[in-house]
N, C-alpha and C. Protein backbone atom coordinates (compact mmCIF):
# COMPACT_ATOMS: atom_id res chain seq x y z
N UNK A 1 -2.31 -20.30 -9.47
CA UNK A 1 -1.42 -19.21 -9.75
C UNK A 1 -1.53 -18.16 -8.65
N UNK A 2 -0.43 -17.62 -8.01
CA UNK A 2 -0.33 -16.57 -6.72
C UNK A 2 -0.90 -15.51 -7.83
N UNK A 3 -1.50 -14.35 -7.12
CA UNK A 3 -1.97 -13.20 -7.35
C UNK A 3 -0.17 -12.08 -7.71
N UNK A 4 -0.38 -11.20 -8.61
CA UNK A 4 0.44 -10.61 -9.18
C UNK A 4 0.43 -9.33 -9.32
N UNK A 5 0.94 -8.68 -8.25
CA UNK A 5 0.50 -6.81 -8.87
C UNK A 5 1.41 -6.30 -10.22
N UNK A 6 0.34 -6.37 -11.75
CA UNK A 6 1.87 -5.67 -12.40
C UNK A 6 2.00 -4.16 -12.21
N UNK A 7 0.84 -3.44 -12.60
CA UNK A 7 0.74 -2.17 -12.35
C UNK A 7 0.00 -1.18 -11.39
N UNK A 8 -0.10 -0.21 -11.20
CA UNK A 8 -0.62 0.93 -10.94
C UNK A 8 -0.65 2.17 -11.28
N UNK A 9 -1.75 2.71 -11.40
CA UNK A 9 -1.80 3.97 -11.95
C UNK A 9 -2.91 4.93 -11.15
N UNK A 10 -1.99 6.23 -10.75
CA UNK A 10 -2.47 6.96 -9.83
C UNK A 10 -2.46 7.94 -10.47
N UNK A 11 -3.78 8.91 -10.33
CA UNK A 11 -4.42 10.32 -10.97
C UNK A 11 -4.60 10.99 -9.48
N UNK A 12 -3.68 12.06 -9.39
CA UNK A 12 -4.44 13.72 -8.50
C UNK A 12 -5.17 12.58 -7.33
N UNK A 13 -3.97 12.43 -6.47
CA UNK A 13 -4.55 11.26 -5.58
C UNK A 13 -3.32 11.99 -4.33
N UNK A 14 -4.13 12.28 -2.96
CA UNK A 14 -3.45 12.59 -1.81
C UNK A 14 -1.73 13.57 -2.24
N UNK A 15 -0.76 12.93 -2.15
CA UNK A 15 0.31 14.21 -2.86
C UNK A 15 0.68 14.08 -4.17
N UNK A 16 -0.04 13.27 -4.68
CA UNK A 16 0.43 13.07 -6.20
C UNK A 16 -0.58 13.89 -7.17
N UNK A 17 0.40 14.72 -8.51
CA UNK A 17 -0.40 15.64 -8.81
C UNK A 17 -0.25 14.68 -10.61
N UNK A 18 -1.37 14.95 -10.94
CA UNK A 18 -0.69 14.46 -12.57
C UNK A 18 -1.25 13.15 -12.34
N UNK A 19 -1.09 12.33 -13.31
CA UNK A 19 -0.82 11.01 -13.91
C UNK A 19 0.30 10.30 -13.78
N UNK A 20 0.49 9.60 -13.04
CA UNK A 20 1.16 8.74 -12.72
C UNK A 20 1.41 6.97 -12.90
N UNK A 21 2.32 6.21 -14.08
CA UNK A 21 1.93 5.10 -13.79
C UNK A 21 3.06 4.06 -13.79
N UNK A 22 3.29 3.36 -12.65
CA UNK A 22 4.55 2.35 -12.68
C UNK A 22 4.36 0.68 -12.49
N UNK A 23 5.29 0.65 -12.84
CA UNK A 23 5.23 -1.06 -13.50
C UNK A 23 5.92 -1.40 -11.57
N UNK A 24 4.91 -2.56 -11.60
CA UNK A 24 5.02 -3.35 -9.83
C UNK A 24 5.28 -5.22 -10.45
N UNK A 25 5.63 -4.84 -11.55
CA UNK A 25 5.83 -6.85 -12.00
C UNK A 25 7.31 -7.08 -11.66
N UNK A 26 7.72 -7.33 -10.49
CA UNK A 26 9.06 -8.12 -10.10
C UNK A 26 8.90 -8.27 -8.95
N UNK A 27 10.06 -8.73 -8.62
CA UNK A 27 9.54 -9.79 -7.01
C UNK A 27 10.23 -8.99 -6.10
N UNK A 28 10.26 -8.26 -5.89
CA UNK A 28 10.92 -7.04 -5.12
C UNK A 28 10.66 -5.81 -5.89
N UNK A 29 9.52 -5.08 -4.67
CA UNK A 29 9.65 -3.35 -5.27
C UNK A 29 10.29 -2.79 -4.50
N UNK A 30 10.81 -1.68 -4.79
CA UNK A 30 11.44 -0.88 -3.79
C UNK A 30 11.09 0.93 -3.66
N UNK A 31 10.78 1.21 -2.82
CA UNK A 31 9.97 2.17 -3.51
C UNK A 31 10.95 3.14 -2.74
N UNK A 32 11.50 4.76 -3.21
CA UNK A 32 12.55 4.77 -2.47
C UNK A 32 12.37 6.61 -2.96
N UNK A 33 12.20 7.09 -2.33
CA UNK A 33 12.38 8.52 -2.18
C UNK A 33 12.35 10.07 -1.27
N UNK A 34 12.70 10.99 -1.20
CA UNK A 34 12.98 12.11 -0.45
C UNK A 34 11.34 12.05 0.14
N UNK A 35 11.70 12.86 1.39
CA UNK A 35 10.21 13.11 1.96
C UNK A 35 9.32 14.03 0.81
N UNK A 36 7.85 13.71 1.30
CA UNK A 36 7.22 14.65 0.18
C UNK A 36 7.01 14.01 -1.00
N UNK A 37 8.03 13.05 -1.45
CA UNK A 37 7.86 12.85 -2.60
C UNK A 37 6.59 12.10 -3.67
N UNK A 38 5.84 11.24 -2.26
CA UNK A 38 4.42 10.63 -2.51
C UNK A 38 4.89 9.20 -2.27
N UNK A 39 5.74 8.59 -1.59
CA UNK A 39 5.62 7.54 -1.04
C UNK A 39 4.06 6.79 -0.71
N UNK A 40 4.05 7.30 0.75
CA UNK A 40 3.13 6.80 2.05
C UNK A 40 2.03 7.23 0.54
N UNK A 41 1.60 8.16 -0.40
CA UNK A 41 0.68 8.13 -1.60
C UNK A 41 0.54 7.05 -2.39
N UNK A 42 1.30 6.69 -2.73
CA UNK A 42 1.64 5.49 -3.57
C UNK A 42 1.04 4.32 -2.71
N UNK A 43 1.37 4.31 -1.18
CA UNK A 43 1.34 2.63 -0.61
C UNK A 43 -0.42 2.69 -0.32
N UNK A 44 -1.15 4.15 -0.22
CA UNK A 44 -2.75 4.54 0.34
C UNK A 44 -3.49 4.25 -0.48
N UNK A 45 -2.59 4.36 -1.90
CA UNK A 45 -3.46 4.01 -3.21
C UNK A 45 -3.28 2.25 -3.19
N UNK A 46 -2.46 1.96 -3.36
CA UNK A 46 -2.70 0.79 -3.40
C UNK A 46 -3.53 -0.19 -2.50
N UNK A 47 -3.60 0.03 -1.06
CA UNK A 47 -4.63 0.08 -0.26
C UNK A 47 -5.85 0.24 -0.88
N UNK A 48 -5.96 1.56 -1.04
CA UNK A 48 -7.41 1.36 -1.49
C UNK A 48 -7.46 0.86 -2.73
N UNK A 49 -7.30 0.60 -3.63
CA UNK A 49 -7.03 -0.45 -4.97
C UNK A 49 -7.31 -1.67 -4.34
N UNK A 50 -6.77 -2.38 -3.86
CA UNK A 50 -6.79 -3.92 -3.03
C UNK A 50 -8.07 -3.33 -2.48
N UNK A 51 -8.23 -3.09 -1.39
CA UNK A 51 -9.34 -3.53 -0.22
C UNK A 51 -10.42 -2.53 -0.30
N UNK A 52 -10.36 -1.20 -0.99
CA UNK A 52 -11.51 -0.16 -1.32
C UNK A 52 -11.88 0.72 -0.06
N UNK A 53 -10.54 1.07 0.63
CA UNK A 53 -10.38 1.69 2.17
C UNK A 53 -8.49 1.86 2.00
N UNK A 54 -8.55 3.28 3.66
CA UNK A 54 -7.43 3.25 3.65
C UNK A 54 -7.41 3.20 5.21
N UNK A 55 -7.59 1.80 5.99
CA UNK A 55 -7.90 2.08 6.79
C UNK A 55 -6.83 2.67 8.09
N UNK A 56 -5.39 2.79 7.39
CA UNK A 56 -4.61 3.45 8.41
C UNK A 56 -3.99 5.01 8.35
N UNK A 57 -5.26 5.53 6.99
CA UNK A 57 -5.60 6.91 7.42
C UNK A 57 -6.82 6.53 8.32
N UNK A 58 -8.00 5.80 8.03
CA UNK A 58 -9.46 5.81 8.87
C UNK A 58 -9.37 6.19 10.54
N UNK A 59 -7.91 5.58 10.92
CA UNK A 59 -7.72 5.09 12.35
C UNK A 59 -7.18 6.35 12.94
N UNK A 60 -6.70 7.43 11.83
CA UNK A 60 -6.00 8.70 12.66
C UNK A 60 -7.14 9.83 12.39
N UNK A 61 -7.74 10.04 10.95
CA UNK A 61 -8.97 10.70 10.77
C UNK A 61 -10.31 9.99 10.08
N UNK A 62 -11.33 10.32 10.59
CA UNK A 62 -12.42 9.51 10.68
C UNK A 62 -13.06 10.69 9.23
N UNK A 63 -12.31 11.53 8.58
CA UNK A 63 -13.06 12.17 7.39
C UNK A 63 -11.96 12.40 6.62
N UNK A 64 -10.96 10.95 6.76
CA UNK A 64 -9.78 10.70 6.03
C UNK A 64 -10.12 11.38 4.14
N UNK A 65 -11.20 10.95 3.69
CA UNK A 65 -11.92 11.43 2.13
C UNK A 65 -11.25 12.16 1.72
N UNK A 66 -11.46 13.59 2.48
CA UNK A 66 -11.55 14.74 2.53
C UNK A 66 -10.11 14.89 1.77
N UNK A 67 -8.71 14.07 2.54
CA UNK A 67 -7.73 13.83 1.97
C UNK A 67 -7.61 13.26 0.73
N UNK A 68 -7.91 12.38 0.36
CA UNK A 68 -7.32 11.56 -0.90
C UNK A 68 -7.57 12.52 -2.23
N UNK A 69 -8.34 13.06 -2.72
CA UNK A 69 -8.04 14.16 -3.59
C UNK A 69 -7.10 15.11 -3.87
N UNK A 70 -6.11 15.19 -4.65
CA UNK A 70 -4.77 16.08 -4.99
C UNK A 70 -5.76 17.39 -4.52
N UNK A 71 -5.08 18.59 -3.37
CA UNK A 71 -5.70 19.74 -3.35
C UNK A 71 -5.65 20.44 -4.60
N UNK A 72 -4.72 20.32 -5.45
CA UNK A 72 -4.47 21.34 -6.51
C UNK A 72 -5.59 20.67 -7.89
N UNK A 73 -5.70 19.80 -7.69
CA UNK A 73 -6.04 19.16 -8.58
C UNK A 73 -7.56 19.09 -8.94
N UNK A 74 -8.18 18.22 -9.97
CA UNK A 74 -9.50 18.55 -10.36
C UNK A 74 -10.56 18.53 -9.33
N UNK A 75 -10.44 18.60 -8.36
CA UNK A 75 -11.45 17.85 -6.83
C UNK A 75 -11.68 16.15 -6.84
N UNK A 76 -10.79 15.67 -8.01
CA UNK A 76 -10.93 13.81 -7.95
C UNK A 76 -10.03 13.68 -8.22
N UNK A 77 -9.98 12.23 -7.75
CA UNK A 77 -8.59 11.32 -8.48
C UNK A 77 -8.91 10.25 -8.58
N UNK A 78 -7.98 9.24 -8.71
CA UNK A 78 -8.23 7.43 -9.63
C UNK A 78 -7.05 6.85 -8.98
N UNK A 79 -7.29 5.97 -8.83
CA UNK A 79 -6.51 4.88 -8.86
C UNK A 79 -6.58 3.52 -9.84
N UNK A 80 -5.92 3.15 -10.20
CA UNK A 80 -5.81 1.78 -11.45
C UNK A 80 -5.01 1.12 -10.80
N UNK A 81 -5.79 -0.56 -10.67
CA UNK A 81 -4.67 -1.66 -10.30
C UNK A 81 -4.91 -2.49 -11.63
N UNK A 82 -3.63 -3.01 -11.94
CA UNK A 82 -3.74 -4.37 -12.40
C UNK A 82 -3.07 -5.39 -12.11
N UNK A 83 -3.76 -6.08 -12.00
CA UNK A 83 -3.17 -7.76 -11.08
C UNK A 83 -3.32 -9.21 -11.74
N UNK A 84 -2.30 -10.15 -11.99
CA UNK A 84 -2.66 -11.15 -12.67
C UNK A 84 -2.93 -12.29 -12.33
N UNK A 85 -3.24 -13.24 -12.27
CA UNK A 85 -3.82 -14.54 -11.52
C UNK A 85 -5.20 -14.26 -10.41
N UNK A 86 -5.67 -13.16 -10.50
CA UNK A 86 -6.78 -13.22 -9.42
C UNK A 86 -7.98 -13.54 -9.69
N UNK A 87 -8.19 -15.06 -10.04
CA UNK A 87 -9.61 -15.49 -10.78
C UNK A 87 -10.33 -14.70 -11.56
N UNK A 88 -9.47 -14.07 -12.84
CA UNK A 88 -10.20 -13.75 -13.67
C UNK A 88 -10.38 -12.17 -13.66
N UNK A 89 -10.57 -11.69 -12.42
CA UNK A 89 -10.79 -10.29 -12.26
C UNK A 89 -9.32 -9.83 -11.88
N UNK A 90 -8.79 -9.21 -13.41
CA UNK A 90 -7.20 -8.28 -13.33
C UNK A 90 -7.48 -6.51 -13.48
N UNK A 91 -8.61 -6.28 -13.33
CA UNK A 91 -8.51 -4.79 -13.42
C UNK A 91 -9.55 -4.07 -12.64
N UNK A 92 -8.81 -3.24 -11.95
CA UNK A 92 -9.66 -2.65 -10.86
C UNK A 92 -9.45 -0.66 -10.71
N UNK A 93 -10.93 0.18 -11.02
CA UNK A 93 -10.33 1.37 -11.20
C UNK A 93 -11.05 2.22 -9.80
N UNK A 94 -10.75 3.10 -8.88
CA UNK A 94 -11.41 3.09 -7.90
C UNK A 94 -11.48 4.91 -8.06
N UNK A 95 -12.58 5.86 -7.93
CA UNK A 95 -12.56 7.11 -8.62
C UNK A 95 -12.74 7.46 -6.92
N UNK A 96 -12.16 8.62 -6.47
CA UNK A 96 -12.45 9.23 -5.22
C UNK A 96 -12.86 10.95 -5.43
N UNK A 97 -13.67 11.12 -4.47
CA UNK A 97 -13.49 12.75 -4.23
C UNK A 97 -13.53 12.92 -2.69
N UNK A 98 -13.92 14.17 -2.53
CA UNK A 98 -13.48 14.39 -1.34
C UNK A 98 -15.06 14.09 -0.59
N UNK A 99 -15.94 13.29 -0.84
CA UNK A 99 -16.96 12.88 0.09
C UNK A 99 -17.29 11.58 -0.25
N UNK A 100 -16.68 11.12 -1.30
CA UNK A 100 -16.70 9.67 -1.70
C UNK A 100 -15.97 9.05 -2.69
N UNK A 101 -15.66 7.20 -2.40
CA UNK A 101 -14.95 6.54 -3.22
C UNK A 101 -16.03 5.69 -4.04
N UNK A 102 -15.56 5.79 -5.41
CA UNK A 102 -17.00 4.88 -6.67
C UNK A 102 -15.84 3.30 -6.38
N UNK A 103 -16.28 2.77 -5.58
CA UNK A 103 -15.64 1.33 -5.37
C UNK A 103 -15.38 0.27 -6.26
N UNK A 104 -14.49 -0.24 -6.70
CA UNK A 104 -13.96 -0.83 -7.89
C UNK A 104 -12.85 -1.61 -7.36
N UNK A 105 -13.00 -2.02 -6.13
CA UNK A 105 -11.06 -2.31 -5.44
C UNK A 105 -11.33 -4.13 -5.97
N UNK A 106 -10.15 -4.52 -6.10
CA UNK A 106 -9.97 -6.05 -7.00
C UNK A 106 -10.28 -7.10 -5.22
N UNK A 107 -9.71 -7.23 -4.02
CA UNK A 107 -9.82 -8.15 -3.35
C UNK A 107 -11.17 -8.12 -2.94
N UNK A 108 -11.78 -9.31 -2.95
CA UNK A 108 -12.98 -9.65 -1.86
C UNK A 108 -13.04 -9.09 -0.57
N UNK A 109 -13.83 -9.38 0.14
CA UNK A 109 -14.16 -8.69 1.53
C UNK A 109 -13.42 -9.51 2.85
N UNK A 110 -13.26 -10.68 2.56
CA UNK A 110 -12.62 -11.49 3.12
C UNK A 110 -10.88 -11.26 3.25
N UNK A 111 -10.21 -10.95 1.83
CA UNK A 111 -9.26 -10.70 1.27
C UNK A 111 -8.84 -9.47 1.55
N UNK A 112 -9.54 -8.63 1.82
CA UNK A 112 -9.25 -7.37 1.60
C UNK A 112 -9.14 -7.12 3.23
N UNK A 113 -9.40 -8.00 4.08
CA UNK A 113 -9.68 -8.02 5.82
C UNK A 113 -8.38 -8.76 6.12
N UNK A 114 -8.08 -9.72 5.17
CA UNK A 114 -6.76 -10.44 5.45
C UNK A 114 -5.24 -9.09 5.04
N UNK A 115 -5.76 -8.55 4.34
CA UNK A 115 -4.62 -7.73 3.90
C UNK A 115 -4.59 -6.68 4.53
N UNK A 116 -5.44 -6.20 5.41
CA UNK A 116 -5.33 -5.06 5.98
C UNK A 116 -4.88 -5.29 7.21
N UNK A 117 -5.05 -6.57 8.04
CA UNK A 117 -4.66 -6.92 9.29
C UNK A 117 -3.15 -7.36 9.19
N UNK A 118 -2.90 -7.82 8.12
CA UNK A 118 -1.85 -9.06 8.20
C UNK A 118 -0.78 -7.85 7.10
N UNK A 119 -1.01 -7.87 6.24
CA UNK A 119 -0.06 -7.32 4.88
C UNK A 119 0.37 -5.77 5.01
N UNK A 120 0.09 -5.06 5.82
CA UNK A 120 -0.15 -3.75 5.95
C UNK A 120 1.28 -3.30 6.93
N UNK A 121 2.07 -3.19 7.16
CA UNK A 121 2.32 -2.09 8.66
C UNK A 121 2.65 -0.72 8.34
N UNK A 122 2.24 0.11 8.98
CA UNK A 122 2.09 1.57 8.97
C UNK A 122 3.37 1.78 9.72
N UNK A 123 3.98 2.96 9.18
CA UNK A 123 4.99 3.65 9.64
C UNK A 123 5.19 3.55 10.87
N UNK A 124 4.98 3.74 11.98
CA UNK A 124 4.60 3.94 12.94
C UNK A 124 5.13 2.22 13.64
N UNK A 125 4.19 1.65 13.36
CA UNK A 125 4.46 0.12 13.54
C UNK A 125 5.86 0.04 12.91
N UNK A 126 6.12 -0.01 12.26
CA UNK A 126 7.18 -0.73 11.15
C UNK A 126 8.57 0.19 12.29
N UNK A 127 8.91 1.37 12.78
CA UNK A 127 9.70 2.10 13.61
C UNK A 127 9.64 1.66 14.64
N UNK A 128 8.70 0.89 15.20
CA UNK A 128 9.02 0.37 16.45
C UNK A 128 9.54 -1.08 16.71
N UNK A 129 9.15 -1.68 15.89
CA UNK A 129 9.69 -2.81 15.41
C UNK A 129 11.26 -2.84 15.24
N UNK A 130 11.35 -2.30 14.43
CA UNK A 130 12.82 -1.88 14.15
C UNK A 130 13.59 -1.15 15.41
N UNK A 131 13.22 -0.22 15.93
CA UNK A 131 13.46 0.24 17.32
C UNK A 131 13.72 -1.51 18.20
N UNK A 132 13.12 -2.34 18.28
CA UNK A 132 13.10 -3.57 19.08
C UNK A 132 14.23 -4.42 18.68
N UNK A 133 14.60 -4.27 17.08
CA UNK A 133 15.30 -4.91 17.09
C UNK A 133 17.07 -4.61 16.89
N UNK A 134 16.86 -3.39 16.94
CA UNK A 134 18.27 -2.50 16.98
C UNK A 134 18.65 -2.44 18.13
N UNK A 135 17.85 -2.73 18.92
CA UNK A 135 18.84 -3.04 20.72
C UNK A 135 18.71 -4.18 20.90
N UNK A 136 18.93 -5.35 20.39
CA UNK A 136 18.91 -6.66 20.29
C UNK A 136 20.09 -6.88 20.34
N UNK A 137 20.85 -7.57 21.14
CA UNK A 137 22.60 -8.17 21.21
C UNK A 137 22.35 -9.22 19.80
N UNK A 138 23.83 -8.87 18.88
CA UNK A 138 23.65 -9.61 17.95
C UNK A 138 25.10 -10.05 17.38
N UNK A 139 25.20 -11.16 16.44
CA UNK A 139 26.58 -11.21 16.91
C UNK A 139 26.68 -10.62 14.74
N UNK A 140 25.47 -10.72 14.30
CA UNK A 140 25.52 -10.54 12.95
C UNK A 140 26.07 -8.72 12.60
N UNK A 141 26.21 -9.05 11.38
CA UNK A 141 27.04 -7.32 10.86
C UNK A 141 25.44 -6.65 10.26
N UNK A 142 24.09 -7.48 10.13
CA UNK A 142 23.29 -7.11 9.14
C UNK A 142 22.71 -5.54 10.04
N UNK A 143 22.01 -5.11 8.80
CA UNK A 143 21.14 -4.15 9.81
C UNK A 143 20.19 -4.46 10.54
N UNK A 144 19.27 -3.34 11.15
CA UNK A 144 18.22 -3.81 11.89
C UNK A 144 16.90 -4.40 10.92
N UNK A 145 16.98 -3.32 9.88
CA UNK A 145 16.01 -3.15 8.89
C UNK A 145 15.86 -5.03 8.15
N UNK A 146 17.77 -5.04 7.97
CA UNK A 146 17.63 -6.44 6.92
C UNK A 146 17.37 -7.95 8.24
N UNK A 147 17.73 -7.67 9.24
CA UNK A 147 17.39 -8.61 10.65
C UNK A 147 15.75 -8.58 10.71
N UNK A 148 15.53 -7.68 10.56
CA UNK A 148 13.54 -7.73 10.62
C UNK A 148 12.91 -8.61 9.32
N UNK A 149 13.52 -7.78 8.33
CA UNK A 149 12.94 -8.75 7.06
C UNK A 149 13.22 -9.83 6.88
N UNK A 150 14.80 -10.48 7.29
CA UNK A 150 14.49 -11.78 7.09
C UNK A 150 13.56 -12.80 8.09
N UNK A 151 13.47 -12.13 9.48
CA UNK A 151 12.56 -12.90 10.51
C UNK A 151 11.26 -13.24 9.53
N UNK A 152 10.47 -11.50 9.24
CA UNK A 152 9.43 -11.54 8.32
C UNK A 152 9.36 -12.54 6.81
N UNK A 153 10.57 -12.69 6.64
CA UNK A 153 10.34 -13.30 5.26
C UNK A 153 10.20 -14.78 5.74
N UNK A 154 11.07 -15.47 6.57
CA UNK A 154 10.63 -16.97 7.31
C UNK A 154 9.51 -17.07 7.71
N UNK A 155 8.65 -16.06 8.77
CA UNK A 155 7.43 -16.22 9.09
C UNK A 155 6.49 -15.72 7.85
N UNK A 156 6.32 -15.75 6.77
CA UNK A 156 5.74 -15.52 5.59
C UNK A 156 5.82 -16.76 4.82
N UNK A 157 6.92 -17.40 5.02
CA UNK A 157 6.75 -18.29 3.96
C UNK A 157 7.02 -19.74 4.61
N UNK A 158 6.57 -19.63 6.06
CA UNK A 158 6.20 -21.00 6.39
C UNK A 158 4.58 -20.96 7.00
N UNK A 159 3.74 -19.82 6.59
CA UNK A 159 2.46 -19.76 6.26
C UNK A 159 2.00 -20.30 5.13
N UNK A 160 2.62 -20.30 4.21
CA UNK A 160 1.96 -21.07 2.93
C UNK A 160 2.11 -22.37 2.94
């Protein structure tokens, strides 16, 4: 059985203030809102949920911590994954403050190295990419965005 994210649930975590919890069980999420709104929050938590790191805050600040705590908020926050098919272990709760995470993330160490190299692209990446392929002569009407994903979705699924 493939591994299954159904949920997440995020507490007073980087811009998210409150309790937060949304259903991730369909085969397409789309996560879609105004700046500010806790996006890039949402994708850090789940990061650290999976792999128990965020390592593409680590790579810009080296006392990234300091961040993941809602400022307004109690000086902690949580993250909750739940995931189905992952040998047994579907629930993972990961508590942060601002000098440490109580580690609870669901992938192995192995897993969690595969997903951070491979499963991940950071803003940054993901704009230049797209930048590469928007000056591409093309004879298609698609966008750049939907021309990238389907490359990505062929090279994804002739890995398995």
């Amino acid at each position: 059985m493939i591994p299954r994210l159904k949920t997440i649930t995020i507490e007073d975590f980087r811009s998210i203030r409150g309790r937060i919890s949304i259903s991730m069980d369909a085969p397409v999420v789309l996560i879609h809102g105004q700046n500010g709104s806790g996006k890039t929050s949402l994708l850090s938590a789940l990061e650290l949920g999976l792999t128990g790191a965020v390592p593409s805050l680590r790579r810009v600040e080296p006392d990234y911590l300091e961040q993941l705590p809602h400022k307004a908020g109690s000086g902690s926050g949580s993250v909750e994954l739940e995931i189905s098919g992952l040998n047994g272990r579907e629930r993972g709760r990961m508590v942060v403050t601002q000098k440490s995470v109580e580690k609870d993330h669901l992938l192995s160490d192995r897993a969690a190295r595969f997903f951070s190299e491979r499963c991940y692209l950071g803003q940054s990446t993901l704009g230049r990419l797209l930048e590469i392929y928007e000056h591409q002569e093309t004879h298609e009407t698609d966008s750049p965005l939907t021309r990238l994903s389907k490359i990505c979705l062929v090279w994804t699924n002739s890995t398995r």
